[in-house]
Protein backbone atom coordinates (compact mmCIF):
# COMPACT_ATOMS: atom_id res chain seq x y z
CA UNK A 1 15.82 0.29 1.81
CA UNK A 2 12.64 0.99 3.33
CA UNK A 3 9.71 0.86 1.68
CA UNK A 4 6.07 3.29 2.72
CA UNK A 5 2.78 4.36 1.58
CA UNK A 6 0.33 6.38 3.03
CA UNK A 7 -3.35 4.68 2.19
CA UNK A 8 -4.95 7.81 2.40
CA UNK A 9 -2.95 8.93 -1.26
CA UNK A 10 -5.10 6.00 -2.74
CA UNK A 11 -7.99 5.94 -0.66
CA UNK A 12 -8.23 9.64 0.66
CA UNK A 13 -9.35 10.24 3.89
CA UNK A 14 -8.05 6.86 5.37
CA UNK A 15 -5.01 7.16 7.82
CA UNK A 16 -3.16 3.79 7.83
CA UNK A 17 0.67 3.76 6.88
CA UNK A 18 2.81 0.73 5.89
CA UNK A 19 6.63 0.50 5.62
CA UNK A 20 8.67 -2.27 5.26
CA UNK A 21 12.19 -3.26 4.06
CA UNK A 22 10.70 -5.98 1.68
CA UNK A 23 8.46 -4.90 -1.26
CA UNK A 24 6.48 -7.94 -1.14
CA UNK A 25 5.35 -8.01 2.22
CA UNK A 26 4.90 -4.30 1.90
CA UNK A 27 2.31 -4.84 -0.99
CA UNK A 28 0.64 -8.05 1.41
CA UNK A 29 -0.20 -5.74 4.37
CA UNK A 30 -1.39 -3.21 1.60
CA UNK A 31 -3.79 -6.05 0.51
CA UNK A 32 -4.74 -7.16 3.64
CA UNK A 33 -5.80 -3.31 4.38
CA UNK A 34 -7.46 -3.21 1.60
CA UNK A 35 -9.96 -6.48 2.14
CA UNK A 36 -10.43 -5.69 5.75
CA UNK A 37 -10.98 -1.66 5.63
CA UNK A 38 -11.97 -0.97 2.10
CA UNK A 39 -13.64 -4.37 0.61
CA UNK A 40 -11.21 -4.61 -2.04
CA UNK A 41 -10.34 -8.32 -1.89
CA UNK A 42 -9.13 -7.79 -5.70
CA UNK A 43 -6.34 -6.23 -6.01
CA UNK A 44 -6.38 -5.64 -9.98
CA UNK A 45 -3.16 -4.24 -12.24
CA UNK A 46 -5.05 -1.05 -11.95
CA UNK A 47 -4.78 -0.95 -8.11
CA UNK A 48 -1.33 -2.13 -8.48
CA UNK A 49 -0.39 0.34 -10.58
CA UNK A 50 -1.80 3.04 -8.29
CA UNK A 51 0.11 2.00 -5.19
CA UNK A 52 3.22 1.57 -7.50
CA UNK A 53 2.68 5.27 -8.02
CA UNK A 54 2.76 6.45 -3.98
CA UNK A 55 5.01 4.05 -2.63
CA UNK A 56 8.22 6.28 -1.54
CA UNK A 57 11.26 5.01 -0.68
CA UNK A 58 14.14 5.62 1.93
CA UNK A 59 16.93 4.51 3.30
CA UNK A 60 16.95 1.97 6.05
């Protein structure tokens, strides 16, 4: 399974896109994104909850 979110349905107007077959490392890039192109070093249950809510999934 492949997991992907578009930043730009959270944080409209930016164009990054993750995917990745593990969840976990999928959310880490996410964060990573977050600190170095947003400022969001924080990544609360609110965000969390947010990015639950857009990532899609597909088969790998």
């Amino acid at each position: 399974m492949i997991f992907k979110l578009a930043c730009g349905d959270v944080m409209p107007g930016c164009s990054a896109r993750f995917e990745n077959t593990n969840r976990a490392h999928l959310m880490n890039d996410i964060a990573q994104h977050a600190a170095t192109h947003h400022g969001i070093t924080t990544i609360t249950p609110d965000i969390t909850a947010a990015l639950d809510n857009h990532i899609q999934t597909a088969a790998s």
